[in-house]
Protein backbone atom coordinates (compact mmCIF):
# COMPACT_ATOMS: atom_id res chain seq x y z
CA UNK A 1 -119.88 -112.69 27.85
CA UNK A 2 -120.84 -111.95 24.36
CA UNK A 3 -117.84 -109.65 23.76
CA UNK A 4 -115.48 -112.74 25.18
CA UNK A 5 -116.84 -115.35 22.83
CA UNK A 6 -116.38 -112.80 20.08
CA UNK A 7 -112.73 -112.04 20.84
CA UNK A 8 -112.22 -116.39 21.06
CA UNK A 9 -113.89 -116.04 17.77
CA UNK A 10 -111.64 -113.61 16.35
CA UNK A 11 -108.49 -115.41 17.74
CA UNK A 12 -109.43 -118.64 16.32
CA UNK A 13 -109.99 -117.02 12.52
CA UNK A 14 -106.41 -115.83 12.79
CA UNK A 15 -105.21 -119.15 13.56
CA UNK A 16 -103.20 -120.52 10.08
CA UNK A 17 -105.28 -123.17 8.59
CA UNK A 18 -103.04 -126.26 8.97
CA UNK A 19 -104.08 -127.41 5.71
CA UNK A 20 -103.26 -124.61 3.52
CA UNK A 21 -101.63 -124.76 0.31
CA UNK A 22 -98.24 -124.23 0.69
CA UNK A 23 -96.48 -122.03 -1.62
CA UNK A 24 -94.15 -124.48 -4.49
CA UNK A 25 -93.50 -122.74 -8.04
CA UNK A 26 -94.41 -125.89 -9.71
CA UNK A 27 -96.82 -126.27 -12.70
CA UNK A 28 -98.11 -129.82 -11.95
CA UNK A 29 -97.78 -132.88 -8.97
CA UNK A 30 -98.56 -135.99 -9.64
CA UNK A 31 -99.13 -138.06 -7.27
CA UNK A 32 -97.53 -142.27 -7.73
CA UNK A 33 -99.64 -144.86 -5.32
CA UNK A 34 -100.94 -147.95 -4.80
CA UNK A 35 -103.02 -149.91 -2.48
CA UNK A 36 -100.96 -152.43 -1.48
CA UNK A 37 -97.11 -152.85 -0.99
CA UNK A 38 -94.95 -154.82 -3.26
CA UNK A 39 -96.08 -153.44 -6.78
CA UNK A 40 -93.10 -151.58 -7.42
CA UNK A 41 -94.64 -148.24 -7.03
CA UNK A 42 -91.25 -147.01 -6.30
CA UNK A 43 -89.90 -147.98 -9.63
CA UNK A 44 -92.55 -146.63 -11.77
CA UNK A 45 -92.15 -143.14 -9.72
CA UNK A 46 -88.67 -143.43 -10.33
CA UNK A 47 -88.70 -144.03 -13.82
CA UNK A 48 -91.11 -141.30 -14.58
CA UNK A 49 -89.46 -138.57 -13.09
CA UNK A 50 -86.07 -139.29 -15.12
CA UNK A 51 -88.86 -139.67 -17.80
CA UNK A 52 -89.80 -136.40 -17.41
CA UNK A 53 -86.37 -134.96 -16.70
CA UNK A 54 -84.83 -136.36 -20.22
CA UNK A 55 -88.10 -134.69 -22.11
CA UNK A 56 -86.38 -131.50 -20.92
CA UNK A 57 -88.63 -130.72 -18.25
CA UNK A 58 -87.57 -129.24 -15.04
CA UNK A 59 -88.78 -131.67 -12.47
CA UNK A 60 -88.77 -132.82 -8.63
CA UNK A 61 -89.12 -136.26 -7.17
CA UNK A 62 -90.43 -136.49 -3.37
CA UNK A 63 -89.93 -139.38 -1.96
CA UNK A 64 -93.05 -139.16 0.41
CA UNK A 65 -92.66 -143.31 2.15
CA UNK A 66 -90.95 -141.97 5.35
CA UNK A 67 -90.80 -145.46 7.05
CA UNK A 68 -89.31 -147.07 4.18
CA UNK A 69 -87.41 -144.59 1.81
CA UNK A 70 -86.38 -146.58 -1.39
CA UNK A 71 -86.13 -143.59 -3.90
CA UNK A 72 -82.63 -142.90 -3.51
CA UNK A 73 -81.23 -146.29 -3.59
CA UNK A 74 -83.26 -146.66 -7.08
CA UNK A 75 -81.07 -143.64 -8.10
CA UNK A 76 -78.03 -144.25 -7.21
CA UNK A 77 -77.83 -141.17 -4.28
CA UNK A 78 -78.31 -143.26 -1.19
CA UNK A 79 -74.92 -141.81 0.49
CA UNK A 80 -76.02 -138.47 0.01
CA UNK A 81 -77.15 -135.94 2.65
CA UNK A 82 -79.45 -132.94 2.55
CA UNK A 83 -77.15 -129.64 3.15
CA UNK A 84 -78.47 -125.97 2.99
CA UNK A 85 -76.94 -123.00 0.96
CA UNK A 86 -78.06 -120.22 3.56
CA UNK A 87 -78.94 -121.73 6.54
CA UNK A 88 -82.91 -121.84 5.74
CA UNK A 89 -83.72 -123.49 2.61
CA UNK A 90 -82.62 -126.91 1.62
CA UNK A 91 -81.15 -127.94 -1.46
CA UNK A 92 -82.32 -131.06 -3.27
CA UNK A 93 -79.81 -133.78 -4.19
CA UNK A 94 -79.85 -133.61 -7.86
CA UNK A 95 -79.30 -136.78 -10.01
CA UNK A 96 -79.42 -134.87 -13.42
CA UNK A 97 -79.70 -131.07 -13.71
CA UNK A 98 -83.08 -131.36 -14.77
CA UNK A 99 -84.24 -134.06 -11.87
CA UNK A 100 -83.35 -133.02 -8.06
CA UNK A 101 -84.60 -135.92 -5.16
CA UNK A 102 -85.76 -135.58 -1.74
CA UNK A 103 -86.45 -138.55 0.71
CA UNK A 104 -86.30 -138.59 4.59
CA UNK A 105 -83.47 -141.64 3.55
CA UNK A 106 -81.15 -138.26 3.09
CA UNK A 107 -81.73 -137.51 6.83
CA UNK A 108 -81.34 -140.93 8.61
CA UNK A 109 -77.57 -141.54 10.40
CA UNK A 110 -77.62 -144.71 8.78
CA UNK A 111 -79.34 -146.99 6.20
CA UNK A 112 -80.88 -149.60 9.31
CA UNK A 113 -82.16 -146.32 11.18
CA UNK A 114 -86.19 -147.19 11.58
CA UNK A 115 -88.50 -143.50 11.68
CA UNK A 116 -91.01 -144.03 14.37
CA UNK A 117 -93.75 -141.62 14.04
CA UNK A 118 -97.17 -140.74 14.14
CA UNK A 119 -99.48 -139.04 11.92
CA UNK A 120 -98.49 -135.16 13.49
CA UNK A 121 -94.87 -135.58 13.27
CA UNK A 122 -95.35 -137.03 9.27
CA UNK A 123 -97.56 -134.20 8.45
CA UNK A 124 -94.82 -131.49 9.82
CA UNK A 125 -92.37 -133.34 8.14
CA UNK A 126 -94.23 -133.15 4.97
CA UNK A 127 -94.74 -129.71 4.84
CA UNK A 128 -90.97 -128.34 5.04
CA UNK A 129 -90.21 -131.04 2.62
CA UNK A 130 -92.72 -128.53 0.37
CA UNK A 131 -91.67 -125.09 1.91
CA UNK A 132 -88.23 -125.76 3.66
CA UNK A 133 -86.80 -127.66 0.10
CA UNK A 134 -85.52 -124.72 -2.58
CA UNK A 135 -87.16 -126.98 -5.72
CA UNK A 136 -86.90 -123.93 -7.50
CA UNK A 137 -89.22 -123.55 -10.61
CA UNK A 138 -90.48 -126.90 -11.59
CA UNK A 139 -92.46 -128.31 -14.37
CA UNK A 140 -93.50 -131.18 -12.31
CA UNK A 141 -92.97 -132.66 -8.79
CA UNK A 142 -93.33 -136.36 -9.26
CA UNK A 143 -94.54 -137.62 -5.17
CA UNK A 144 -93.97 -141.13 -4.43
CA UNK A 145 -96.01 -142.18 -1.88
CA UNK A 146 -96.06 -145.41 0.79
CA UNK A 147 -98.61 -147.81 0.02
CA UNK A 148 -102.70 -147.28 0.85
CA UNK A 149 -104.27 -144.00 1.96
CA UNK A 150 -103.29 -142.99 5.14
CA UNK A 151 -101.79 -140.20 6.43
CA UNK A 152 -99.22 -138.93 3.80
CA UNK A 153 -101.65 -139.28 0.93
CA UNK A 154 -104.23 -137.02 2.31
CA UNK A 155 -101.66 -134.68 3.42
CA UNK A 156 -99.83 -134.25 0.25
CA UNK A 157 -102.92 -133.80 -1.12
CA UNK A 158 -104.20 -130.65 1.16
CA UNK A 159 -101.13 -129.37 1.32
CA UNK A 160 -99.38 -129.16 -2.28
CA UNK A 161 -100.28 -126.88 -4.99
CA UNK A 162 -101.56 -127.79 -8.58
CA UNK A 163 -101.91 -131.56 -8.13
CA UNK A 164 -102.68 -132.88 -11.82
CA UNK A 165 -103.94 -136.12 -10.57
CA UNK A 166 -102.81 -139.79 -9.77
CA UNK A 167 -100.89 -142.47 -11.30
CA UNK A 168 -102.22 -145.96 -9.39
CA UNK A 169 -99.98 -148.80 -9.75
CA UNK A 170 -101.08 -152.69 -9.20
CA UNK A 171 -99.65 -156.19 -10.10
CA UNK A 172 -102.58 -158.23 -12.02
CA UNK A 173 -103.46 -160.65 -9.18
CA UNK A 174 -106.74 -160.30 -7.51
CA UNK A 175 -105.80 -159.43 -4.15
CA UNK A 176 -103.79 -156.44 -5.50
CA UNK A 177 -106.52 -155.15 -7.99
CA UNK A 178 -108.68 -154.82 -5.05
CA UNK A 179 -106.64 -152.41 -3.33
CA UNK A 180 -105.44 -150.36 -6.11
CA UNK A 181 -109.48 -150.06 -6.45
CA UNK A 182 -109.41 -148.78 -3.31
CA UNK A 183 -106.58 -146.11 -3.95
CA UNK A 184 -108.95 -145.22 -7.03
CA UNK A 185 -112.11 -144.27 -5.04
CA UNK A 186 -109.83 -142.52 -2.71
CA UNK A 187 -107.80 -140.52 -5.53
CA UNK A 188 -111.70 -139.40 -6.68
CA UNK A 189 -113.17 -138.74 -3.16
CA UNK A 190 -110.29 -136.31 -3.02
CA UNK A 191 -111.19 -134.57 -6.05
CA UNK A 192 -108.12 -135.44 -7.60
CA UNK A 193 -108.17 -136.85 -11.29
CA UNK A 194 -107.02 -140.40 -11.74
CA UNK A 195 -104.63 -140.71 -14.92
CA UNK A 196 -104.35 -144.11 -15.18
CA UNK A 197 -103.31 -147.27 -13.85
CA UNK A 198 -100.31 -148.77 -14.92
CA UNK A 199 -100.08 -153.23 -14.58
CA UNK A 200 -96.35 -153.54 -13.06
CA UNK A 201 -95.30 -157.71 -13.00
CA UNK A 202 -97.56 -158.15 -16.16
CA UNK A 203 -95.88 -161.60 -17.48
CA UNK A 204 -92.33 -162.57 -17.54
CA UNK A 205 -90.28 -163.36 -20.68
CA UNK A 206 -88.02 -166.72 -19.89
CA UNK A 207 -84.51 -165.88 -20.49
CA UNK A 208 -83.63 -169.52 -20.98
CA UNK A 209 -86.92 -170.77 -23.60
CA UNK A 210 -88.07 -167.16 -25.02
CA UNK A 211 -91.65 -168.27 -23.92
CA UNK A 212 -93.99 -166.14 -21.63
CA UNK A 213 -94.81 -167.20 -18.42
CA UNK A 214 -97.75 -165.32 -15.94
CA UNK A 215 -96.27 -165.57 -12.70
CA UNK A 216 -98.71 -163.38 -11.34
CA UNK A 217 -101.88 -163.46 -14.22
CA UNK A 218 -102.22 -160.90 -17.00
CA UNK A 219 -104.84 -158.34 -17.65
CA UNK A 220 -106.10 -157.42 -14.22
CA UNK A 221 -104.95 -153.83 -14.40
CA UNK A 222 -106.71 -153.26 -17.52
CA UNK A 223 -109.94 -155.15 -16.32
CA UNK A 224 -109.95 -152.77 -13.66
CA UNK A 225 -109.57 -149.43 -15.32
CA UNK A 226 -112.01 -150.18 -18.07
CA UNK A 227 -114.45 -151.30 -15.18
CA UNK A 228 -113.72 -147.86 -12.98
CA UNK A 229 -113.98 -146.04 -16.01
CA UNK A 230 -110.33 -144.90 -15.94
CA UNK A 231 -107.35 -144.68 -18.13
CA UNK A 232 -104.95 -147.62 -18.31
CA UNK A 233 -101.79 -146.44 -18.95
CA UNK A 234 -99.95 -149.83 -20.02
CA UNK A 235 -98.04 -152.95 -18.72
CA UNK A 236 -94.64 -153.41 -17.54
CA UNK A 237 -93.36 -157.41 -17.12
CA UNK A 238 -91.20 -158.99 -14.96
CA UNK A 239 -87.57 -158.48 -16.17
CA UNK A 240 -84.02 -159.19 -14.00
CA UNK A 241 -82.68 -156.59 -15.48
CA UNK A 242 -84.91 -153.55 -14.46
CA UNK A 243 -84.56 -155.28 -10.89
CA UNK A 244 -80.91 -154.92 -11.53
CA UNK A 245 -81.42 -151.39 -12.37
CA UNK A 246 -82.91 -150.51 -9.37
CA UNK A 247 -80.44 -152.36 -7.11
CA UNK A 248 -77.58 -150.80 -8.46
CA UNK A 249 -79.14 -146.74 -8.80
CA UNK A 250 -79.70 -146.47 -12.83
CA UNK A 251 -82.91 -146.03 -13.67
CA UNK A 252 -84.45 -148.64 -16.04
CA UNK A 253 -85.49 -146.03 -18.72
CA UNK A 254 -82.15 -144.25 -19.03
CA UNK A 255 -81.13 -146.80 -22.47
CA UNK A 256 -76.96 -147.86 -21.32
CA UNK A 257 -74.43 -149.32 -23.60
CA UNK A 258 -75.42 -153.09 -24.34
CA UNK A 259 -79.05 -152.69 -23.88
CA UNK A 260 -80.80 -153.72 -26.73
CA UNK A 261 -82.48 -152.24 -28.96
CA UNK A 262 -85.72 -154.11 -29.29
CA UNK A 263 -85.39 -154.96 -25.21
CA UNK A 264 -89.44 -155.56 -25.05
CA UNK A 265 -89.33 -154.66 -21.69
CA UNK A 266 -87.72 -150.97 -22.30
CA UNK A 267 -90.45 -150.65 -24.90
CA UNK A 268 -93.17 -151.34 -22.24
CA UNK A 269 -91.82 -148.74 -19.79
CA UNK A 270 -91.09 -146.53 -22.59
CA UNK A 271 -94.75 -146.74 -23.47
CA UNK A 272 -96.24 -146.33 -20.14
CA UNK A 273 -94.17 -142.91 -19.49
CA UNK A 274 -95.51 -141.57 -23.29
CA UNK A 275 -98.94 -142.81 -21.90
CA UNK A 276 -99.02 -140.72 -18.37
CA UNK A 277 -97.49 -137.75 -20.49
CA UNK A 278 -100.15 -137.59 -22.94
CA UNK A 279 -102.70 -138.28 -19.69
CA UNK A 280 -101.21 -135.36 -18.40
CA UNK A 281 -101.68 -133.11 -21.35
CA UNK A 282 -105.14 -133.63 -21.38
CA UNK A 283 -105.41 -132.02 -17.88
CA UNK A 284 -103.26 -128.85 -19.47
């Protein structure tokens, strides 16, 4: 009896740990969340990657919300699909040189095509995004992830190397505040360092009086950092033209013909990306 348990004993030790690291040659991940839907988490991920990208780093963007996928509409790639040089590893769809994309939106037949799926098949799916995907050798893998802390939070967490910490984004109403608190305590529960929280829908300019107006309050986001005793990385307002920049696949940071120079808004995004790199190189 004794020399069956040890043999079960044996056998389960050589079973792989589900939840070991998988092997990425990239420096850094940092993780974009929030706790609530709606805050444009998707945009700020976006943004930061090309960010990163135009600083000259090498960098990856996973688009990690596998029931709803927005990544590579906000970059202009949505009719792209995944292929595979050899037959085994995937290749990214690269925007820039420097910036290549993956999303489960690359694998759907069609734009309308809903993924049903529990926890398991997200967690498989997860990790050959990681070890299926040749990334090659990154400086940073930017993850955006679906709102609150469920099941693709905590596994991109376990599974990917070298996470630098977490970007939280919020909108400065109450209701939102309270769950980006939420995503905080979770971020530190996990060990993982928090490296700010960035206000997204902080004020609107009017286009037709100059004035501005708080559609949604003002402040919250910093309120909340300085009471969780965490970095706050900066504001972004409400402006039709980064919503237009997302609709139509150019990223709101990438400066265009006719944009102008002293666009307020640009300067706040501009800001916020300086602020999460500096937040960064703190961790170095």
């Amino acid at each position: 009896m004794a020399e069956t348990d040890n043999t079960t004993k044996d056998a389960g030790q050589q079973q792989k740990n589900p939840f070991e690291k998988v092997s990425v040659s990239v420096k850094r991940v940092i993780l974009v969340l929030s706790g609530k839907g709606g805050v444009g988490k998707s945009t700020v991920a976006a943004n930061l990657a090309m960010a990163l990208a135009n600083h000259g780093y090498q960098t990856g963007l996973l688009d990690l919300d596998i029931h709803g996928p927005n990544i590579p509409k906000m970059l202009g790639i949505e009719e792209t699909k995944l292929t595979s040089t050899n037959g085994t590893r995937i290749e990214p769809v690269y925007v820039v040189p420097a910036l290549g994309v993956v999303s489960m939106a690359f694998l759907l037949p069609d734009k309308s095509t809903p993924v049903i799926w529990r926890g398991p098949m997200k967690m498989q799916i997860i990790k050959q995004f990681l070890a299926d995907v040749y990334w090659g050798d990154l400086d940073y893998l930017v993850v955006d992830l679906p709102p609150g802390t469920g099941d693709e939070a905590l596994s991109i967490i376990q599974l990917a190397p070298n996470v630098a910490g977490a970007v939280i984004v919020t909108t400065p109403q109450e209701v939102a505040i309270l769950d980006s608190t939420k995503a905080v305590k979770f971020v530190e529960k996990m060990d993982i360092r928090v490296l700010g929280i960035v206000e997204n829908m902080s004020g609107m300019v009017c286009p037709h009086c100059g004035k501005e107006i708080d559609l949604f309050g003002q402040g919250g986001g910093k309120k909340a950092a300085e009471d969780l005793g965490v970095p706050y990385l900066g504001n972004i307002p409400l402006d039709p033209d980064m919503r237009k920049a997302g609709d139509e696949g150019r990223p709101f940071i990438v400066r265009r013909p006719g944009m102008s120079a002293d666009n307020p808004t640009w300067e706040h995004v501009d800001r916020v990306m300086q602020a999460v790199l500096r937040s960064i190189g703190e961790t170095q």
